[in-house]
Protein backbone atom coordinates (compact mmCIF):
# COMPACT_ATOMS: atom_id res chain seq x y z
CA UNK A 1 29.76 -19.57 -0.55
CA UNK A 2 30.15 -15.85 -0.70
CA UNK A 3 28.72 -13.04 -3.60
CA UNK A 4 30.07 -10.02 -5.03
CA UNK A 5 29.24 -6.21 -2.92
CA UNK A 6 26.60 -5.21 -5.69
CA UNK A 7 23.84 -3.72 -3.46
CA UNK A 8 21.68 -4.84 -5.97
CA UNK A 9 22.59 -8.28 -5.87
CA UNK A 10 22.97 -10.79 -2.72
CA UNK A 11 25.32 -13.73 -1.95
CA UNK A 12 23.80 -16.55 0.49
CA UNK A 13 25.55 -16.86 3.89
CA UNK A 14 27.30 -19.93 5.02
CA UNK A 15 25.53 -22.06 7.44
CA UNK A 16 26.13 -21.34 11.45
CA UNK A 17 27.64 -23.95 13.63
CA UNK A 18 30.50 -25.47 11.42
CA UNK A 19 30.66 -28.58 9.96
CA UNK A 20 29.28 -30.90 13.09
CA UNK A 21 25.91 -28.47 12.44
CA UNK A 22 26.21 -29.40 8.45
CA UNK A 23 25.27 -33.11 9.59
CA UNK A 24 22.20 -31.83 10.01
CA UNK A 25 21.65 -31.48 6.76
CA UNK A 26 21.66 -35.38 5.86
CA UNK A 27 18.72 -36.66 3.78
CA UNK A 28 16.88 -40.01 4.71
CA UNK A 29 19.10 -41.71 2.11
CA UNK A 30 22.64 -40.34 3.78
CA UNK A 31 21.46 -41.32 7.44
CA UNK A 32 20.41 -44.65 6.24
CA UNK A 33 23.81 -45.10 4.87
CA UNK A 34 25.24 -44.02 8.26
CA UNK A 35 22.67 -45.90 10.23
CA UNK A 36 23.77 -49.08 7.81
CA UNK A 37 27.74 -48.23 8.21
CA UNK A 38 27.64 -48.41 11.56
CA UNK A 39 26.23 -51.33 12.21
CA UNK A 40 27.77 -53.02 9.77
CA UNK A 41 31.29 -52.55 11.24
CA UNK A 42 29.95 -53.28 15.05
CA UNK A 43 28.78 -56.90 13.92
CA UNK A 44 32.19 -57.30 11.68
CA UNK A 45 33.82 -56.08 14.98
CA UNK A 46 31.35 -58.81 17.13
CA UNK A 47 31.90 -62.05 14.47
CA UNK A 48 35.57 -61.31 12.95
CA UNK A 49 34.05 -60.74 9.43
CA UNK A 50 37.07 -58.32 7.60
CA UNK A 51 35.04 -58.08 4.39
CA UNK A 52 31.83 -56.76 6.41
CA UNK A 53 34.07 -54.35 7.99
CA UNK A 54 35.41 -52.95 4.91
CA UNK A 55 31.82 -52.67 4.01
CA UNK A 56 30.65 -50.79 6.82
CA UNK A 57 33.53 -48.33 7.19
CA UNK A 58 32.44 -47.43 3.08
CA UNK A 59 28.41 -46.84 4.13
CA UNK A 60 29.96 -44.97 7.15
CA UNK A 61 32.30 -42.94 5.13
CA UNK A 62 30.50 -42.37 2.26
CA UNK A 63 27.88 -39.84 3.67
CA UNK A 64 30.09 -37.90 5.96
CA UNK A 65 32.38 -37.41 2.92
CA UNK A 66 29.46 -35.98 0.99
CA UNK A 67 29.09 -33.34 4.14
CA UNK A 68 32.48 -32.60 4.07
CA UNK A 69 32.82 -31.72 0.29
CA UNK A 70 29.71 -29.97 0.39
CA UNK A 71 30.31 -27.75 3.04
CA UNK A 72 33.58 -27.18 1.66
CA UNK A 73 31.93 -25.92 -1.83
CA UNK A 74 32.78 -22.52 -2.17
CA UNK A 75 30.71 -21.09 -5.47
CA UNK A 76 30.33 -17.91 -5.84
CA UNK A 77 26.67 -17.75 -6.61
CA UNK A 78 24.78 -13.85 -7.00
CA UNK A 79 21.35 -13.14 -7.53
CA UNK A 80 18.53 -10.28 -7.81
CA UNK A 81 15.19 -10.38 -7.85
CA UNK A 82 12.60 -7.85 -10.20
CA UNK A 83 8.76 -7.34 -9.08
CA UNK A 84 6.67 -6.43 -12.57
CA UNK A 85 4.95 -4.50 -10.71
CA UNK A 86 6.13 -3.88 -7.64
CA UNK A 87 2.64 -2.03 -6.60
CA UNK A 88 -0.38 -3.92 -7.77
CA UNK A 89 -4.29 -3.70 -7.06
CA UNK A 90 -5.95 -6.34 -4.75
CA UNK A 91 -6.73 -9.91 -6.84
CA UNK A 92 -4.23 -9.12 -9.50
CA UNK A 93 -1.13 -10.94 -10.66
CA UNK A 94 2.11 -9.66 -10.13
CA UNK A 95 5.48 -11.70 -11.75
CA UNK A 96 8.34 -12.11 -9.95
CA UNK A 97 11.68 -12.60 -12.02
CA UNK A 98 14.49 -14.36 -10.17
CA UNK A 99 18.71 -13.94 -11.10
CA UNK A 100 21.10 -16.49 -10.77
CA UNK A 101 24.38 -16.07 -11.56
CA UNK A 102 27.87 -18.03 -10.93
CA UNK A 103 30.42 -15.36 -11.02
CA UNK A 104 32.95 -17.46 -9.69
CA UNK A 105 35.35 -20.47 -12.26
CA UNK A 106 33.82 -23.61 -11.30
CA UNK A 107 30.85 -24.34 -12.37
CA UNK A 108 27.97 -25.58 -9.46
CA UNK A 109 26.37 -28.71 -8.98
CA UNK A 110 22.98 -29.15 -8.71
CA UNK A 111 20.96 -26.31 -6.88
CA UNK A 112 17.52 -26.01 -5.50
CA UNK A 113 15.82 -22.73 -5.33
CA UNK A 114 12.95 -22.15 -2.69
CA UNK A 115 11.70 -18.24 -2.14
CA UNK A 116 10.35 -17.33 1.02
CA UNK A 117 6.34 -15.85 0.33
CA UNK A 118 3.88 -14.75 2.85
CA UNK A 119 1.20 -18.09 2.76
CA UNK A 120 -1.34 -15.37 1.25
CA UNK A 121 0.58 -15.25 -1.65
CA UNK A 122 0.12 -19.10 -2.71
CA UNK A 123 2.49 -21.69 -2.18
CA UNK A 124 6.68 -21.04 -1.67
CA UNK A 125 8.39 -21.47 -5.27
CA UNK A 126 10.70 -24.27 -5.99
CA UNK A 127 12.82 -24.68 -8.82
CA UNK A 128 16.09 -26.89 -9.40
CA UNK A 129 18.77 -25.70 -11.74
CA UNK A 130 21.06 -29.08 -13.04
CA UNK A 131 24.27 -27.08 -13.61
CA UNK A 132 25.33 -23.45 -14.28
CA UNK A 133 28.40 -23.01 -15.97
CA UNK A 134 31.43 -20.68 -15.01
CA UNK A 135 30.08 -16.92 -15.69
CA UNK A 136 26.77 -18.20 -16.51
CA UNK A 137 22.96 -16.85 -15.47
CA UNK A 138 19.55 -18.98 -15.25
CA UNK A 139 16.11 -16.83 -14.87
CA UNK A 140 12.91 -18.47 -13.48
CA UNK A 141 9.84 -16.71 -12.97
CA UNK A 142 6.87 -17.33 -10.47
CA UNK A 143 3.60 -15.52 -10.11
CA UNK A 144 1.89 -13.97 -6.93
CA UNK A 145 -1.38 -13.17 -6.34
CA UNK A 146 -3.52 -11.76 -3.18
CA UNK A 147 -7.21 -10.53 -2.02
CA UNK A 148 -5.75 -8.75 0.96
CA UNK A 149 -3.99 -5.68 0.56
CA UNK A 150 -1.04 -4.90 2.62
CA UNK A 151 2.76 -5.02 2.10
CA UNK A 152 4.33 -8.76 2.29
CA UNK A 153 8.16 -9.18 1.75
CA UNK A 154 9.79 -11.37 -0.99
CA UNK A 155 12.68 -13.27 0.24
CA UNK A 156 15.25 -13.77 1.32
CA UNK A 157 15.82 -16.24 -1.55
CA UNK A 158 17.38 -20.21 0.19
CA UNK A 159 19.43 -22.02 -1.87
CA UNK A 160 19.68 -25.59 -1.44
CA UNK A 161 23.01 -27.44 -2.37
CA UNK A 162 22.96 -31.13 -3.38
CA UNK A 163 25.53 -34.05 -3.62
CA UNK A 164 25.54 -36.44 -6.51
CA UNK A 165 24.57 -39.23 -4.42
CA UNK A 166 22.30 -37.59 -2.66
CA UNK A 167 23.47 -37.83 0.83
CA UNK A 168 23.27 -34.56 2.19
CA UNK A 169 21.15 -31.20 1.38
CA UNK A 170 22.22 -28.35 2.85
CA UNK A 171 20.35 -25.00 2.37
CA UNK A 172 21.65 -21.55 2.61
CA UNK A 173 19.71 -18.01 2.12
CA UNK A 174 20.36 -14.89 0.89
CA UNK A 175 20.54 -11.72 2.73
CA UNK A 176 18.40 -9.83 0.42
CA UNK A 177 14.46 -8.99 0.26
CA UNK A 178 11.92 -7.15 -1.62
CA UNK A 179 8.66 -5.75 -0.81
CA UNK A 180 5.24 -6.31 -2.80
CA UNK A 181 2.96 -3.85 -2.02
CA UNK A 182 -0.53 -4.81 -2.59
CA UNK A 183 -2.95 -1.63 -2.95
CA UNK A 184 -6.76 -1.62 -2.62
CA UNK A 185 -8.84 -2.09 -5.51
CA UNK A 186 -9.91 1.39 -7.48
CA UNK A 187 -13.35 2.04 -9.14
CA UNK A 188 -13.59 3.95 -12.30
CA UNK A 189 -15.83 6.62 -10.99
CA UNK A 190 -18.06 9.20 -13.43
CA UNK A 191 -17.35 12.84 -14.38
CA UNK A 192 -20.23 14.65 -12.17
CA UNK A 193 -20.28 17.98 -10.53
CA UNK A 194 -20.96 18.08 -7.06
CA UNK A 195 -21.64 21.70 -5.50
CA UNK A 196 -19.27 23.10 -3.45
CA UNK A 197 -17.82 26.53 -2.21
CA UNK A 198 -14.18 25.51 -3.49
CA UNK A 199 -14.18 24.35 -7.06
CA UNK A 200 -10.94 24.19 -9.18
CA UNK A 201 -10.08 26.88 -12.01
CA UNK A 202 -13.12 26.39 -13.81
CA UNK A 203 -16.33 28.74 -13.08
CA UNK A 204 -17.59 29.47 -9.88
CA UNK A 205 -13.95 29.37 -8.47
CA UNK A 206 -12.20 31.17 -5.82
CA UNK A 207 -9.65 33.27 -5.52
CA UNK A 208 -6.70 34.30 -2.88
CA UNK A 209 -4.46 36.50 -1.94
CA UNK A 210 -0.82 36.82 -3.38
CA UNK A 211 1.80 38.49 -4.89
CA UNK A 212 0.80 37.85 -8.57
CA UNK A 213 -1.72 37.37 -10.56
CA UNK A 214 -4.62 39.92 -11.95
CA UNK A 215 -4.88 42.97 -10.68
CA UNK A 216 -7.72 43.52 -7.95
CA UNK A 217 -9.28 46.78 -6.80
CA UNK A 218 -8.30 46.03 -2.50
CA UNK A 219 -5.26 48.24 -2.29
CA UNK A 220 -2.17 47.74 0.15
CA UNK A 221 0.61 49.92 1.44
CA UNK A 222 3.26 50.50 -0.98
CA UNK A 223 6.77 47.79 -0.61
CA UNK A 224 10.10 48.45 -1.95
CA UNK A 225 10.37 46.94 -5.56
CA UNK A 226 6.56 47.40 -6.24
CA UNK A 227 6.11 48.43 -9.70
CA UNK A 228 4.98 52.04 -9.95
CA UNK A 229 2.34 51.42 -12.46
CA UNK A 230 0.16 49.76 -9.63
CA UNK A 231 0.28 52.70 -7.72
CA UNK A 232 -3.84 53.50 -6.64
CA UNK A 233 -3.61 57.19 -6.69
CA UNK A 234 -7.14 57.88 -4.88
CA UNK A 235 -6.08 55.74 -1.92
CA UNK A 236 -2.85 57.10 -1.88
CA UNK A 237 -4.64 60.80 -1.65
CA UNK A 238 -6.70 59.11 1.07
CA UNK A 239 -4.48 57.34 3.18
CA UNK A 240 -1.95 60.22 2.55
CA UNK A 241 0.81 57.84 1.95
CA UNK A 242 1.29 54.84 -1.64
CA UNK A 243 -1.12 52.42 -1.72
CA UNK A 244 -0.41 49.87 -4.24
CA UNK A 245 -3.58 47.29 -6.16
CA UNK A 246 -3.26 44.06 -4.74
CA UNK A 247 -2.97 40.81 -6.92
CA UNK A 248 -4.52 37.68 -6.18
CA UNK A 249 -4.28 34.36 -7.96
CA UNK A 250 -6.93 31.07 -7.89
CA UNK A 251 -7.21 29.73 -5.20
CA UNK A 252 -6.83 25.45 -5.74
CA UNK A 253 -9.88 23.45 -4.75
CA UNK A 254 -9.29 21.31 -2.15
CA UNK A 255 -11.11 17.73 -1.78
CA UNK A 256 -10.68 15.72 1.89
CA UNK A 257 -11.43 12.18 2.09
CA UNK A 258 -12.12 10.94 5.51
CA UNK A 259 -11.65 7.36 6.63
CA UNK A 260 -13.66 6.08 9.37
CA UNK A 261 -11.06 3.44 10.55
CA UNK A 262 -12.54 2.43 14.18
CA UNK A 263 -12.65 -1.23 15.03
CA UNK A 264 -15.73 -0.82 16.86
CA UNK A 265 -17.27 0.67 13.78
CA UNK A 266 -17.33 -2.19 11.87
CA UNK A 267 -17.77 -5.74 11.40
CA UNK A 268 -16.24 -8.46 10.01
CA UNK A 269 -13.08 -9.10 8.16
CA UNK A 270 -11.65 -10.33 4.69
CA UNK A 271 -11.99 -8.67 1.22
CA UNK A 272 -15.63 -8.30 1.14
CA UNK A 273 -15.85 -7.09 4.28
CA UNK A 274 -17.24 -3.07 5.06
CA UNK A 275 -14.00 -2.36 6.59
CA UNK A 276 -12.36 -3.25 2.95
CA UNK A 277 -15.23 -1.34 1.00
CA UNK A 278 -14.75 1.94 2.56
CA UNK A 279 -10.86 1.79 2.08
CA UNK A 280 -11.11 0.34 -1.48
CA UNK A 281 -13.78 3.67 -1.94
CA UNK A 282 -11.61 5.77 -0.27
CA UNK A 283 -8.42 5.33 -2.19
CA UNK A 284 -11.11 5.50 -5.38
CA UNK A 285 -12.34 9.12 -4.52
CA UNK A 286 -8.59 9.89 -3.82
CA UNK A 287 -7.58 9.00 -7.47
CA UNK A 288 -10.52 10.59 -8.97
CA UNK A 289 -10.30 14.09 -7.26
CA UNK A 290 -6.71 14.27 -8.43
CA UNK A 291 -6.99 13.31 -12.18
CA UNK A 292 -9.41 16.22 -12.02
CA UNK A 293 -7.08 19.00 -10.84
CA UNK A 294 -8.19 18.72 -7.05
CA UNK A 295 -5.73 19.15 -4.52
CA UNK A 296 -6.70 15.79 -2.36
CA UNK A 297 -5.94 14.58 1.24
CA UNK A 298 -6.40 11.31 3.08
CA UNK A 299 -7.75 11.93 6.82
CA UNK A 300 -8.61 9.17 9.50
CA UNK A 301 -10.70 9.43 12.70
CA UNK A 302 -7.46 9.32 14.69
CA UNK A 303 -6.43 12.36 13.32
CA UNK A 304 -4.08 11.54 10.88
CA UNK A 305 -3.68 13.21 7.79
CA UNK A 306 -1.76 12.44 4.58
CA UNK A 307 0.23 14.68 3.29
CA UNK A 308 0.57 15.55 6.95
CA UNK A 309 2.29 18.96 6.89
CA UNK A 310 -0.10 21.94 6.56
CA UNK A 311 -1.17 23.21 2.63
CA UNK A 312 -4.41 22.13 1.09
CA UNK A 313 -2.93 18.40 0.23
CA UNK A 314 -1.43 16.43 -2.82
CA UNK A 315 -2.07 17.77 -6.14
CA UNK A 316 -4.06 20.45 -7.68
CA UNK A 317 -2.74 20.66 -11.29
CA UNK A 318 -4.66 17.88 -13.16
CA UNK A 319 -2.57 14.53 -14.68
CA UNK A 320 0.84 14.74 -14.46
CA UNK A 321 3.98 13.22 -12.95
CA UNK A 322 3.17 15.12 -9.83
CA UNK A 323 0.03 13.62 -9.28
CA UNK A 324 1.19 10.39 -10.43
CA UNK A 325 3.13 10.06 -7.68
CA UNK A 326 0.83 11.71 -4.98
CA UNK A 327 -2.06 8.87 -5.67
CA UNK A 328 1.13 6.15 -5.97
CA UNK A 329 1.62 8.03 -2.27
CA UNK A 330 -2.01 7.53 -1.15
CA UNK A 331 -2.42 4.26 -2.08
CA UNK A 332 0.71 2.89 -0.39
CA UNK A 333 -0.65 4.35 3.02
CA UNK A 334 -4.26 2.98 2.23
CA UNK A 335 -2.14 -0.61 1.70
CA UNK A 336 -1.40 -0.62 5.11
CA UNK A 337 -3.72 0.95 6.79
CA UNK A 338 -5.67 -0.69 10.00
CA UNK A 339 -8.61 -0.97 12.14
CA UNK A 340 -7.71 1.51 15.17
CA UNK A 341 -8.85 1.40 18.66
CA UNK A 342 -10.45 5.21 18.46
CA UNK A 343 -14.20 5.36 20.36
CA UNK A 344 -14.63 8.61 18.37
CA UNK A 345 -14.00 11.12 15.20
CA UNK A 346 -13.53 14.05 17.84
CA UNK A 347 -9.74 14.16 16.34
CA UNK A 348 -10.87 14.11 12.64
CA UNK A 349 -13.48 16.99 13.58
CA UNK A 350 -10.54 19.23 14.79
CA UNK A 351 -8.06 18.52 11.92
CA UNK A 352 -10.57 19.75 9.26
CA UNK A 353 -10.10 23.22 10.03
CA UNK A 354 -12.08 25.96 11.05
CA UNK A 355 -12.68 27.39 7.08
CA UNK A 356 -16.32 26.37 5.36
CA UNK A 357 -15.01 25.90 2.20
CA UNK A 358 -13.81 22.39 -0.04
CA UNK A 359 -15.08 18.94 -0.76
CA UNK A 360 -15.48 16.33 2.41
CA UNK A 361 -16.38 12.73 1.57
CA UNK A 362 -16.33 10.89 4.17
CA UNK A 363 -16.55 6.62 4.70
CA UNK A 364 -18.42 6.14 8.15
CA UNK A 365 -18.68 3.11 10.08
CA UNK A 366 -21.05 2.40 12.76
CA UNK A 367 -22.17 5.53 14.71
CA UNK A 368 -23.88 6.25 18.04
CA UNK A 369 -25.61 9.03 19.24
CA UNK A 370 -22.31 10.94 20.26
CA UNK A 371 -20.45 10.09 16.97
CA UNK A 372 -23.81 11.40 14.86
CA UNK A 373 -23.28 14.57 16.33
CA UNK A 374 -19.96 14.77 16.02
CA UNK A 375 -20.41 14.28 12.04
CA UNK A 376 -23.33 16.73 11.87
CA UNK A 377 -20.74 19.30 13.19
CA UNK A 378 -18.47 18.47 10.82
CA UNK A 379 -20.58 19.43 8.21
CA UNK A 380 -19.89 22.92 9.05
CA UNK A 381 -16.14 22.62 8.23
CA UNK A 382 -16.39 21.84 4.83
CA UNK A 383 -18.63 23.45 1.44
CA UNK A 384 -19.97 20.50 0.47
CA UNK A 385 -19.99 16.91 2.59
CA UNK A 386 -20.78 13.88 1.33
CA UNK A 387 -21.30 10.87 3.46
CA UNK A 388 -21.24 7.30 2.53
CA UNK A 389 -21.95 5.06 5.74
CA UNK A 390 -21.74 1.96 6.19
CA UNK A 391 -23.46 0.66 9.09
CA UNK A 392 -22.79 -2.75 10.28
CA UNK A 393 -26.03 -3.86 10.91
CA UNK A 394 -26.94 -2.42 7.55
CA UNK A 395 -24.02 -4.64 5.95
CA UNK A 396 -25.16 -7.57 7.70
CA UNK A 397 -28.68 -7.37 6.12
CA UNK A 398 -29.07 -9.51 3.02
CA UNK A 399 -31.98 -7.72 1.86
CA UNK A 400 -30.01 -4.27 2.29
CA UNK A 401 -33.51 -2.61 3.31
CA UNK A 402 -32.28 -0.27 6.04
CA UNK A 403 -34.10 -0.06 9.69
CA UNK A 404 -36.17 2.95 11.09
CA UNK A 405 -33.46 3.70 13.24
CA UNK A 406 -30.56 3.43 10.15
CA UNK A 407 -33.17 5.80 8.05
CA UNK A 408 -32.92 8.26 11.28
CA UNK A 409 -29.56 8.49 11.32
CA UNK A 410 -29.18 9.22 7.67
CA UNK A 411 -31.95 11.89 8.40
CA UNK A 412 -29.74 13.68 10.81
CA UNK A 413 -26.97 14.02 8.27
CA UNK A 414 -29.12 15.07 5.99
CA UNK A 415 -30.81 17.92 8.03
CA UNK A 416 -27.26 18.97 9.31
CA UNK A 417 -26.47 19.46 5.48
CA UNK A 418 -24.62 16.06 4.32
CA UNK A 419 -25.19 13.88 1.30
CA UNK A 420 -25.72 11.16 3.52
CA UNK A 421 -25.98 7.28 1.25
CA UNK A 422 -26.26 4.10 2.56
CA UNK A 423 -23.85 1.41 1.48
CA UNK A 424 -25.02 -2.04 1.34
CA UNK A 425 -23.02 -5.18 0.36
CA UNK A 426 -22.53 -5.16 -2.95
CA UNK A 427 -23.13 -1.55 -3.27
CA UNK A 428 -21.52 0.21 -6.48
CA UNK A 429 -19.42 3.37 -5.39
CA UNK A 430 -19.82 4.26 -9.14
CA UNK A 431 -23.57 3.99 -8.70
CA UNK A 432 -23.96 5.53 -5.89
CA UNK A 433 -21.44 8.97 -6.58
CA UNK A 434 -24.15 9.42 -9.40
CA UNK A 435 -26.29 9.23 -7.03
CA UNK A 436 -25.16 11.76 -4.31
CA UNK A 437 -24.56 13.95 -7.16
CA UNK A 438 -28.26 13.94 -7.88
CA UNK A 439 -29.64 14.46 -4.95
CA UNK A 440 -26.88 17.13 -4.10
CA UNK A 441 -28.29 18.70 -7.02
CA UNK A 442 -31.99 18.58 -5.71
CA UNK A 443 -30.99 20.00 -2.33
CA UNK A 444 -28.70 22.78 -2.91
CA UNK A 445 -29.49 24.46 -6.11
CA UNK A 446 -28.73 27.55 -5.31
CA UNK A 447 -26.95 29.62 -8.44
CA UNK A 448 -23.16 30.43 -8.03
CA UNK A 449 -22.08 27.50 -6.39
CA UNK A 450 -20.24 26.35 -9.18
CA UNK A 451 -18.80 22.27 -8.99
CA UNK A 452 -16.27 20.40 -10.02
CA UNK A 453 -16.24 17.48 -12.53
């Protein structure tokens, strides 16, 4: 059985170990027949009987014949496979569309289907097609569904091949696969405006140096091609040589979203679990910050950081195709990201930067004395920090009534200058951005600080 070189189509591969290996492929009713044949012919061997010999060499016969033919069936059989869509949240549907087509001038016998699917998926499709015709195509259609994000592969498709007498059942796959990717769930969150030092192009925003934009008072020493006209004649008389005005253009707001991804940091395991939560928020915040012109970045305690080249991140010019395809970008990592085996956020702390400007919300896990210091420091690194923590023995409370020792530690963010929350099971990340932008609000007040929405 062989298929035509479309890259986009597969042809199923003939079975290893030649025909001897095809006997393997007997059903119950073919070895019976064997079992029957040969026995059969040793008594008509054993009491003379001709007629029970004939009869016996035709059970005998009959199945390996069936192997024979069937192994000797050469269709021509292509196929392809569509995912609608082939990125979809956690606990939706997704519809997987399945291509058969006989490209070669016989037409097949009967043919069962079977797709290979990850067990979280649901159950492995099965579907038998009676007959396809010379040039003809049969579509079937199957639906997948998971809790757990991640990325789980599709295929390759096995295609079963039957006898009339059903004698033998031999199954042959394709070569080809496809990927689902399953991303974590995303919260509608609210317009609010959180204080910050680095804001968008709205008011309170900042501004950078370049080589266009509106003119600014700083001057510079005068480059070849500069354009007269921006000569600064009373620096030039005091510098004795051209000065030129320098130009500056905004400067894009920048929003990082840190992922507290240590095992030891959290508890428990499954879609409700904290561990989910906080990468289901963070891949909320991510979405959110770049519909709203931000220029976003994911960052983990290890260190990692996507985009990972240098620049302010993904982003930065409100909805568009761009962006579109930085938060596709985003989620995909969050799909499969993992617990690591980190003690500590040291790394994260250095790959913030040394600059005191941006947005920093950050999804803690469990932290110790060392770690809570660590996070107070980070503080420093960004304009405004806002801290959503989820403690395991907090998520392990039913009540969600947090300890003296879980109010402390919230304290200690606070005091180092965080908009530290407490996320319980349950918890609303809509609810509770609302919330840190209110009591951001009551802390820092200060005029000038501008915000973002």
């Amino acid at each position: 059985m062989t298929a035509p070189g479309d890259p986009h189509r597969g042809g199923p591969q003939r079975a290893r170990g030649g025909p001897w290996a095809a006997l393997g492929g007997l059903t119950t009713r073919g070895r019976s027949f064997l079992a029957a044949g040969i026995a059969a012919t040793a008594c008509a061997y054993v009491l003379g009987q001709g007629d029970l010999l004939r009869v016996g060499l035709l059970l005998s016969v009959l199945p390996l014949v069936c192997v024979l033919v069937l192994y000797r069936t050469h269709y021509r059989v292509a196929s392809s496979r569509v995912l609608t869509p082939a990125r979809v949240p956690a606990g939706s549907e997704a519809r997987v569309q399945l291509r058969m087509e006989n490209v070669s001038r016989l037409p097949t016998g009967l043919l069962m289907l079977q797709d290979q699917v990850p067990y979280v998926l649901g159950p492995r499709p099965r579907f038998i097609l009676d007959r396809v015709e010379a040039g003809g195509r049969r579509e079937v259609s199957y639906r997948v569904r998971s809790d757990l994000r991640g990325r789980y592969p599709l295929g390759p498709l096995q295609l079963r091949l039957g006898d009339p007498f059903g004698m033998c059942e031999l199954t042959r796959s394709f070569t080809t696969h496809d990927t689902l990717t399953v991303v974590p769930r995303v919260e509608q969150l609210p317009p609010v405006r959180l204080g910050g030092a680095a804001t968008g192009f709205g008011d309170g925003r900042q501004r950078s140096l370049a080589l266009a934009g509106e003119d600014d008072l700083i001057p510079r020493g005068y480059r070849y091609g500069d354009d007269l006209r921006r000569v600064h004649w009373r620096s030039t008389a005091r510098h004795g040589e051209l000065m030129v005005r320098r130009e500056e253009q905004p400067q894009r707001a920048r929003c990082s979203v840190l992922l507290d991804t240590r095992r030891l940091a959290h508890e428990g395991a499954g879609p409700d679990s904290a561990f989910e939560w906080a990468v289901s928020g963070a891949a909320s915040v991510l979405l959110h910050v770049l519909e709203r012109g931000l220029s976003a970045r994911l960052l983990t305690d290890t260190g990692a950081s996507v985009p990972d080249q240098g620049g302010d991140g993904f982003g930065g010019s409100g909805p568009s195709p761009e962006s579109t395809d930085a938060g596709g970008l985003l989620l995909d990592t969050l799909a499969a990201i993992e617990h690591s085996d980190g003690a500590g956020l040291s790394r994260a702390h250095d790959r913030l930067g040394g600059e005191r400007e941006g947005l920093l919300v950050a999804f803690l896990g469990g932290l110790d004395e060392e770690q809570l210091a660590v996070a107070a420091r980070m503080r420093q690194r960004a304009g405004t920090a806002v801290a959503f923590v989820l403690d395991p023995g907090w998520w392990a409370r039913s009540a969600g009534r947090l300890d003296d020792r879980g109010e402390g530690r919230l304290r200690t963010l606070r005091e180092a200058g965080w908009t530290a929350l407490a996320v319980t099971p349950g918890a609303s990340l809509a609810e509770l951005w609302r919330r840190a932008d209110r009591e951001r609000a009551a802390a820092d007040a200060a005029p000038g600080t501008g915000g973002w929405s």
